[in-house]
Protein backbone atom coordinates (compact mmCIF):
# COMPACT_ATOMS: atom_id res chain seq x y z
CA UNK A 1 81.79 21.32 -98.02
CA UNK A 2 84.03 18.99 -100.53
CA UNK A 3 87.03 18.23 -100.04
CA UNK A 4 88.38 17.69 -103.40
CA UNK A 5 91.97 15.64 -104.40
CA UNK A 6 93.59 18.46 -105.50
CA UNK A 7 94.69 16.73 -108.81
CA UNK A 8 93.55 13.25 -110.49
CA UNK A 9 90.84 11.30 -108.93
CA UNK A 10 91.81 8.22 -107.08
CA UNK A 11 91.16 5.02 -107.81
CA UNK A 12 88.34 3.54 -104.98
CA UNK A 13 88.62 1.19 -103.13
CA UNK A 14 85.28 -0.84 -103.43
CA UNK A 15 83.08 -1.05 -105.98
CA UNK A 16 81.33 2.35 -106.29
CA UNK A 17 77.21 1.73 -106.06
CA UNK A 18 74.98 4.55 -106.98
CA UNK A 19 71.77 2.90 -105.43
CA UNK A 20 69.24 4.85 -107.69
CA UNK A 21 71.11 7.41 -109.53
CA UNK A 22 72.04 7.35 -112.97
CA UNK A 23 73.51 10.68 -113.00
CA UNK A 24 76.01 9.70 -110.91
CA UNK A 25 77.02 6.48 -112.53
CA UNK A 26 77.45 8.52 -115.92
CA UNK A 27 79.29 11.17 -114.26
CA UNK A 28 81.42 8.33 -112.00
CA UNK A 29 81.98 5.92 -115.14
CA UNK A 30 84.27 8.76 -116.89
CA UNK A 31 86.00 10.42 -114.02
CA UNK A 32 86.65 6.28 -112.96
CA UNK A 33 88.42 6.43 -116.44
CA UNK A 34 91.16 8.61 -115.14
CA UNK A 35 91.98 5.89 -112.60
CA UNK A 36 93.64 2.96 -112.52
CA UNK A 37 89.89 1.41 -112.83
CA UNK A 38 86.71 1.09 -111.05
CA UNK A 39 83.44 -0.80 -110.93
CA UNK A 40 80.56 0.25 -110.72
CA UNK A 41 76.79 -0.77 -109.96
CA UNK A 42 73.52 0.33 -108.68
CA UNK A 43 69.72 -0.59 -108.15
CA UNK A 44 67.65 -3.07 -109.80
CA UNK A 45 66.46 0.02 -111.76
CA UNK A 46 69.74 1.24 -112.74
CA UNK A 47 70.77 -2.26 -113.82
CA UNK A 48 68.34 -1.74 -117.08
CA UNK A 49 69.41 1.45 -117.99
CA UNK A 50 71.73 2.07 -121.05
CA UNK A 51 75.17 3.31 -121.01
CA UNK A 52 76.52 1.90 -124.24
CA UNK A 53 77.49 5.31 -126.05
CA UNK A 54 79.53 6.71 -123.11
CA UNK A 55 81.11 3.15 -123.01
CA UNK A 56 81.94 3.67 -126.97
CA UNK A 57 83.68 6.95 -126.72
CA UNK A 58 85.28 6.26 -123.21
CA UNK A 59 87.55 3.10 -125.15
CA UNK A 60 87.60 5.68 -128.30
CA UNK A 61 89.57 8.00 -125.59
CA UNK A 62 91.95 5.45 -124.93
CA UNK A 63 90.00 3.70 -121.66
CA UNK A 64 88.79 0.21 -120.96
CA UNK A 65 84.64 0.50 -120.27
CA UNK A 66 82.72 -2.54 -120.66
CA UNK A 67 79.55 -3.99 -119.45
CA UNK A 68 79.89 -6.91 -117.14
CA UNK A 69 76.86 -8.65 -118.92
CA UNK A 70 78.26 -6.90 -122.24
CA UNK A 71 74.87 -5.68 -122.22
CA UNK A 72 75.71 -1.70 -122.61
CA UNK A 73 74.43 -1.38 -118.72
CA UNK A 74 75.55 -1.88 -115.08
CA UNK A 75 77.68 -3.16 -113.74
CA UNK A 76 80.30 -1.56 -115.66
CA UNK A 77 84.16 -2.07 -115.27
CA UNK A 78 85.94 1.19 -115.78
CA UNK A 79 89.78 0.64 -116.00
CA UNK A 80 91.79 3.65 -117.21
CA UNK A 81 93.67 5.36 -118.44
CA UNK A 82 91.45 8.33 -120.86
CA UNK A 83 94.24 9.76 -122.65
CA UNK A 84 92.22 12.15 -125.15
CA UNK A 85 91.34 12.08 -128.66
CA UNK A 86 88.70 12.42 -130.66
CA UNK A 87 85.09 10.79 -129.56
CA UNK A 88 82.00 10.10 -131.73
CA UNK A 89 78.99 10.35 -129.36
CA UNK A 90 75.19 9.37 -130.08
CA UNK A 91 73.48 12.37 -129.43
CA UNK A 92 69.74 11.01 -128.81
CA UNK A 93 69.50 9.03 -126.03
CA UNK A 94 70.81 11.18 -122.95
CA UNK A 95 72.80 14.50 -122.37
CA UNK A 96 74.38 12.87 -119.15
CA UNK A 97 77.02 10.99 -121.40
CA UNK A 98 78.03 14.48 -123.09
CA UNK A 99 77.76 16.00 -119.47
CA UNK A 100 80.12 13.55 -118.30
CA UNK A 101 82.83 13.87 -120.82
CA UNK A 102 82.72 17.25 -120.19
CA UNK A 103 83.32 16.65 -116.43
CA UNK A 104 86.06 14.57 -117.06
CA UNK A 105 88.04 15.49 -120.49
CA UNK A 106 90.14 18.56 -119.26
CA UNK A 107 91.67 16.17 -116.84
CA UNK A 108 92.91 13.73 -119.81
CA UNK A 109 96.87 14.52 -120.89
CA UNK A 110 95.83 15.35 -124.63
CA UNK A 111 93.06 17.30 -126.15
CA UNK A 112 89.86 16.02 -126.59
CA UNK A 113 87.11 16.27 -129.48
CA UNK A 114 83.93 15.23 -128.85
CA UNK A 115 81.43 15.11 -132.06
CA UNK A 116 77.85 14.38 -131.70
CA UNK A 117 76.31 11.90 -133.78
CA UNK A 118 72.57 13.31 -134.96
CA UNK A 119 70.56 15.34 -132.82
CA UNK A 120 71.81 16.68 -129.30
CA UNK A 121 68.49 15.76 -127.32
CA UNK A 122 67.89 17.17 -123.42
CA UNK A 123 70.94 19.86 -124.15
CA UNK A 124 70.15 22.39 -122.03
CA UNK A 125 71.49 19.73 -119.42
CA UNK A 126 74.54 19.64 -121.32
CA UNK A 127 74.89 23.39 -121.19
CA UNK A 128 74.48 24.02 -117.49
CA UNK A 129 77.30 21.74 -116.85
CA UNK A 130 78.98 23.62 -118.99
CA UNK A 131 78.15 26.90 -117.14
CA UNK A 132 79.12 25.30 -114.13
CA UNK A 133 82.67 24.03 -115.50
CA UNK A 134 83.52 27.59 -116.70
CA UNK A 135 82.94 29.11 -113.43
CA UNK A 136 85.65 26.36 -112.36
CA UNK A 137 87.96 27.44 -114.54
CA UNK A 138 86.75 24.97 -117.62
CA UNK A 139 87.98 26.00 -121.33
CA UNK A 140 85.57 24.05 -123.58
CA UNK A 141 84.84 25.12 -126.96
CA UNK A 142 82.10 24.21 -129.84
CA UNK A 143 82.09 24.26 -133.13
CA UNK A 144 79.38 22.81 -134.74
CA UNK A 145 78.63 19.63 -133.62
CA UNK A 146 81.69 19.18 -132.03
CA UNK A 147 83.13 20.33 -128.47
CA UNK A 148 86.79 20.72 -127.90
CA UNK A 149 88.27 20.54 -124.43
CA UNK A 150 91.72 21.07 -124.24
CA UNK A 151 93.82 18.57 -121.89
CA UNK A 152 96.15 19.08 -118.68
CA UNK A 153 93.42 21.26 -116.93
CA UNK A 154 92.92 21.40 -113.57
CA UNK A 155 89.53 22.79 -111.57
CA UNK A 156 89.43 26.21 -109.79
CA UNK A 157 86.25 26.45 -107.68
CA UNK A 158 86.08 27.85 -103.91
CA UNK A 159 82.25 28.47 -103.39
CA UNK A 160 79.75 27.74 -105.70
CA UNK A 161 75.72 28.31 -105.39
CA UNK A 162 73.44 25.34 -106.41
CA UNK A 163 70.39 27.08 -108.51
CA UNK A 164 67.17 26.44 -107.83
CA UNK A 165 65.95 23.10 -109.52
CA UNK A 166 62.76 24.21 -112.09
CA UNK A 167 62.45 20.46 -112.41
CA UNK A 168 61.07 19.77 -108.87
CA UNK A 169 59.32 23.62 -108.81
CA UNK A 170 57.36 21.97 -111.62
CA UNK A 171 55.32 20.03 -109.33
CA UNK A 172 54.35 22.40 -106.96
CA UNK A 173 53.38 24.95 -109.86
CA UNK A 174 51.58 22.20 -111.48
CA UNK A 175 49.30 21.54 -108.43
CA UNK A 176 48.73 24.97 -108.13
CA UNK A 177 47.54 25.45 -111.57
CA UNK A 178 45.35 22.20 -112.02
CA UNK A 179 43.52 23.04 -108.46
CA UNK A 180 43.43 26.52 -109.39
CA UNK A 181 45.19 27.64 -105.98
CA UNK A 182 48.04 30.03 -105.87
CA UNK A 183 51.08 29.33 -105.03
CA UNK A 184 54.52 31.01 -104.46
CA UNK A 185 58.17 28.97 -105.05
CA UNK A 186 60.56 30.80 -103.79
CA UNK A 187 64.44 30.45 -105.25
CA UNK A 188 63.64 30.22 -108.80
CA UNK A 189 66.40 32.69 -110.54
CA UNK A 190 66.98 32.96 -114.08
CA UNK A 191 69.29 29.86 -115.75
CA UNK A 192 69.98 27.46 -119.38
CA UNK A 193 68.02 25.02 -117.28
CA UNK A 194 65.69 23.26 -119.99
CA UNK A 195 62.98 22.68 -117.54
CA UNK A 196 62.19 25.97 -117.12
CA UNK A 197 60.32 26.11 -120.08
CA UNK A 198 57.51 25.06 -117.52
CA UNK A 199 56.68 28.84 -116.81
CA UNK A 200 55.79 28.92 -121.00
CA UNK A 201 54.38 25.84 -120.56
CA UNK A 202 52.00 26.72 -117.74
CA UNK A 203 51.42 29.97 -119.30
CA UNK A 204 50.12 28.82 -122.68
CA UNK A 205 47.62 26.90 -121.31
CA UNK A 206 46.12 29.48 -118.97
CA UNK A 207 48.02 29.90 -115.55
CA UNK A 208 48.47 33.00 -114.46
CA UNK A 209 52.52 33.22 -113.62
CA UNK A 210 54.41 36.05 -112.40
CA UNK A 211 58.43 36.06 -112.52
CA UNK A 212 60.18 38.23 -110.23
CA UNK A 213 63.80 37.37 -111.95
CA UNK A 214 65.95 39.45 -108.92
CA UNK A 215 64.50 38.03 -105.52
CA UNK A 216 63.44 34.58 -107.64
CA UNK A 217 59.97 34.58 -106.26
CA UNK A 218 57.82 32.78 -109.09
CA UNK A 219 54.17 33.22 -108.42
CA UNK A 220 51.42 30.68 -109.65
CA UNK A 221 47.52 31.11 -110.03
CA UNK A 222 45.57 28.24 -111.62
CA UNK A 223 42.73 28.60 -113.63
CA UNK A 224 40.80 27.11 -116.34
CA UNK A 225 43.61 25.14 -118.83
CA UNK A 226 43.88 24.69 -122.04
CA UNK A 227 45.21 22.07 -124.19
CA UNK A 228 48.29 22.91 -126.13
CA UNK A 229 51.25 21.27 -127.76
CA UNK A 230 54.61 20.56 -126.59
CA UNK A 231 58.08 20.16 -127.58
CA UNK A 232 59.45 17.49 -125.39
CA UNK A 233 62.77 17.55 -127.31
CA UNK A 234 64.69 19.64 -124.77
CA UNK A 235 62.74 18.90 -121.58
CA UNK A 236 62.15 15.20 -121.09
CA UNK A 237 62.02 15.38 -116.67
CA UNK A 238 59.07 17.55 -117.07
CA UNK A 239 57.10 14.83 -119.69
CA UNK A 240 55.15 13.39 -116.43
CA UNK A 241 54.08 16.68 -115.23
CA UNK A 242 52.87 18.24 -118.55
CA UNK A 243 51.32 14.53 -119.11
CA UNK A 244 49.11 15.40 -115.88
CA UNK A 245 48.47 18.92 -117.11
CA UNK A 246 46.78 17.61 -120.54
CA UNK A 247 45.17 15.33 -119.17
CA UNK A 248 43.54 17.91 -116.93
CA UNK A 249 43.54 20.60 -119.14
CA UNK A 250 40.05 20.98 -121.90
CA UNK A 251 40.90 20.12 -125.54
CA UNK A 252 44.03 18.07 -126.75
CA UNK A 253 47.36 18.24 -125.22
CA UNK A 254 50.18 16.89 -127.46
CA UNK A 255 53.92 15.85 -126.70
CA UNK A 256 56.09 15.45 -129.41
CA UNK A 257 59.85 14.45 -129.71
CA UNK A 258 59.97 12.72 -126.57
CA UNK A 259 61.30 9.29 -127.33
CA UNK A 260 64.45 9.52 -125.39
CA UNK A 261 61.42 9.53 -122.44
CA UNK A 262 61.60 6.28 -122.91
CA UNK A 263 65.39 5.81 -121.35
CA UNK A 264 64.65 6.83 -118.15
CA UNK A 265 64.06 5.28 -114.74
CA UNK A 266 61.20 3.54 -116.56
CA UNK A 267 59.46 4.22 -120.05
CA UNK A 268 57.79 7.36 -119.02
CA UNK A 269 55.89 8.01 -121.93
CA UNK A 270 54.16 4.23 -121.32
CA UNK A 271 53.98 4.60 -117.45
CA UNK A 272 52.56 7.72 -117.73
CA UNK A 273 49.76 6.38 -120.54
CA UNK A 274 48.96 3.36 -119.04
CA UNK A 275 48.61 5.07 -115.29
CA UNK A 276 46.50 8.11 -116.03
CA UNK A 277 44.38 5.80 -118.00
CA UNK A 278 43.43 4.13 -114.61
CA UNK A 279 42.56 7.26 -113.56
CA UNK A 280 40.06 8.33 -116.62
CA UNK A 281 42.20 9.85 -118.64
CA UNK A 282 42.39 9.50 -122.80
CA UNK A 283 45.80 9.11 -123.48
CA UNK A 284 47.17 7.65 -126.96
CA UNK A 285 50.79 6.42 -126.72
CA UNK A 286 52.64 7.09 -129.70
CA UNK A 287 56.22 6.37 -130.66
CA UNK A 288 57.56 9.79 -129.69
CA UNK A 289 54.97 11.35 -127.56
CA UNK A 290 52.11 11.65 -126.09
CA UNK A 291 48.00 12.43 -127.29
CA UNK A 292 46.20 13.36 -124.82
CA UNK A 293 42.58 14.77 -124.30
CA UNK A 294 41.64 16.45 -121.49
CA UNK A 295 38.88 15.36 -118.91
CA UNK A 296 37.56 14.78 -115.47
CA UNK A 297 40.26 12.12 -113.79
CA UNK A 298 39.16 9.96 -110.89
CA UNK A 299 40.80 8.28 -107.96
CA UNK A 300 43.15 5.23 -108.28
CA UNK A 301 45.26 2.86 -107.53
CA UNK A 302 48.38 3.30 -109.26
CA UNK A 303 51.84 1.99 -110.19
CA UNK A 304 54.54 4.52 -109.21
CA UNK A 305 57.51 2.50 -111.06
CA UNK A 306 59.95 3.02 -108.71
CA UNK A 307 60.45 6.41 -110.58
CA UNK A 308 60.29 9.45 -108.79
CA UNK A 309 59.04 11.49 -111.05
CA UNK A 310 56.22 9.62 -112.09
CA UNK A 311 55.46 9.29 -108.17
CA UNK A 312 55.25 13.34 -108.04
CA UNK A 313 53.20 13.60 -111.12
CA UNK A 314 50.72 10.92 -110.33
CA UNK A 315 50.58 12.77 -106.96
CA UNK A 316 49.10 16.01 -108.88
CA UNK A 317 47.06 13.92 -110.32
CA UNK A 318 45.60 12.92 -107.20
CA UNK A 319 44.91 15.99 -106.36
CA UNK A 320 41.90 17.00 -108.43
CA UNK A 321 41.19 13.06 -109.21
CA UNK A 322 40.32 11.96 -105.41
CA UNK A 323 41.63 9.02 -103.12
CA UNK A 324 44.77 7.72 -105.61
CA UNK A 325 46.83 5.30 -103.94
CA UNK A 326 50.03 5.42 -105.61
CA UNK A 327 53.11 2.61 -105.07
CA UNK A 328 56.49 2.78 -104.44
CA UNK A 329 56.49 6.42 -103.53
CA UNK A 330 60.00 6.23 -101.72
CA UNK A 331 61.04 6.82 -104.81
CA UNK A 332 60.68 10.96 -104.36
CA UNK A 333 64.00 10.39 -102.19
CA UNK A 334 66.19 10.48 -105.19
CA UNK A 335 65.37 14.07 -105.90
CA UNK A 336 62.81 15.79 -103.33
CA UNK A 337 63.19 14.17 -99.88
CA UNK A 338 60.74 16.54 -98.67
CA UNK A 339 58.03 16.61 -101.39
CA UNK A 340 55.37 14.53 -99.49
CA UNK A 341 55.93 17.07 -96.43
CA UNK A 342 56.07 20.78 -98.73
CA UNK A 343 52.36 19.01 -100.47
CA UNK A 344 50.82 18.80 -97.11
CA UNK A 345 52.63 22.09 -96.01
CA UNK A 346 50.70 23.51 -99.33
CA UNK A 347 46.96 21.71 -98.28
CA UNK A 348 47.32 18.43 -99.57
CA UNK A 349 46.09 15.39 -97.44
CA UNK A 350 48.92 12.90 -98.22
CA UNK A 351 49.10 9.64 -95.92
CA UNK A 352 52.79 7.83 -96.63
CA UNK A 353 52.40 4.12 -95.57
């Protein structure tokens, strides 16, 4: 249950720390621009992550966003007001920014017109917040490569449903498919999530997957994979699991377009390259992907990053490689609390120390 303000946001009292989340400092940085100001911080990890484009078209909206170490990342001082206008955002390095400006633009008192510079990457993220925002009332319209959100809008939303999340299904269907089990995730109904595209995914390389789109059961049976290749562009949270799945699979697996990977909690496209390589596998890094050729992966001891989707994919991993000690797994708690608990519910032998 939320509570909401029932018109602007206020401004906080106390600097506003998002521990591990960078969603939430995106989303928190532009509604903190409709306030009198706000600053805002988070983890060691979240301290190297880049913000600078949200930071450029917040001021070009008539805010004051800097970066304390004038760096482009946290801490950031928000101080307001966003009065609308017309934005020029950098379309490759993260969808949040967009996402945010969405979130907070029909609050601002004029019209805004946010135009994305080059190629939108990750935006089917973008366009389930969008979905969301129209079934609170949202008007936000696109023309090209430009959204316009009209100004003095206020939210309408009583009850809304949270989806499933095909991002953390992924790693439960991907241990099902590289042990050749079956396995059933239930609460998987049909969205514009990007990460869905792990039921193709699984299915080109040789899972058997059956969809039942009304009661959201979606059914896994592993089997003997196949290397394949893989357009990262609009699904970089599931670049760790498919990195797991080619390394496992026979023949070469290749990821392509996936250099905004590299913006994440950590460089996943290196963490994952340089960690399954521990494990036997024959990865080449490349600028925007991944090469990888499938093979028999041994146990480990590994570096989880203090990234919690590298922890769940190095966990699959585990599973057909033998004993793989893996680091920092407290990690998972940003976006699966229970995912050590539902791998052991599923026949895993998982020890957390």
């Amino acid at each position: 249950f939320i509570d909401g303000v029932g018109d602007l946001p206020q401004t906080p009292e106390n600097v506003i720390d998002v521990l591990n989340s960078g969603t939430t400092l995106r989303f928190c940085s532009a509604v903190a621009a409709l306030t009198a100001g706000a600053v805002l911080t988070g983890d060691s990890s979240i301290r190297t992550r880049p913000n600078g484009p949200l930071l450029d078209s917040l001021r070009e909206l008539g805010a004051d966003a800097f970066s304390i170490k004038n760096n482009g990342k946290a801490p950031l001082v928000i101080r307001g007001k966003m009065l609308g206008g017309t934005a020029h955002l950098q379309g490759g390095l993260s969808s949040q920014f967009l996402s945010a400006l969405f979130i907070a633009s029909p609050l601002a008192e004029r019209e805004t017109r946010i135009r994305i510079v080059g190629e939108l990457k990750s935006r089917p993220y973008a366009e389930i917040t969008l979905d969301m925002l129209h079934d609170a009332g949202i008007t936000i319209a696109e023309e090209e490569q430009e959204f316009i959100i009209p100004g003095g809008q206020s939210f309408d939303l009583e009850r809304y449903t949270i989806p499933g999340d095909f991002s953390s299904a992924s790693y439960p269907l991907a241990a099902a498919a590289v042990t050749g089990s079956e396995v059933t995730v239930k609460g998987i109904l049909p969205s514009r999530q990007g990460d869905s595209a792990i039921i193709d995914i699984l299915t080109r390389m040789g899972a058997q997957v059956s969809w039942n789109t009304e009661s959201g059961d979606l059914k896994i049976k592993g089997g003997d994979l196949e290397g394949v290749e893989i357009d990262a562009s609009r699904t970089p949270d599931l670049v760790p699991t498919i990195a797991v799945l080619g390394a496992v699979a026979k023949g070469k697996t290749t990821v392509v377009n996936a250099e905004h990977v590299r913006h994440k909690e950590t460089d996943r496209l290196h963490a994952m390259a340089v960690e399954l390589t521990k494990m036997g596998a024959k990865i080449k890094e490349r600028p925007d992907g991944l090469e990888i050729t499938g093979g028999k992966l041994h146990g480990a001891s590994v570096h989880g990053y203090h990234d919690h989707r590298i922890v769940m994919a190095l966990t699959v991993a585990g599973l057909v490689a033998g004993e793989t000690r893996i680091d920092t797994a407290e990690a998972v708690d940003v976006s699966y609390p229970g995912f050590f608990r539902e791998m052991e519910r599923l026949g895993a032998r998982v020890r957390v120390e």
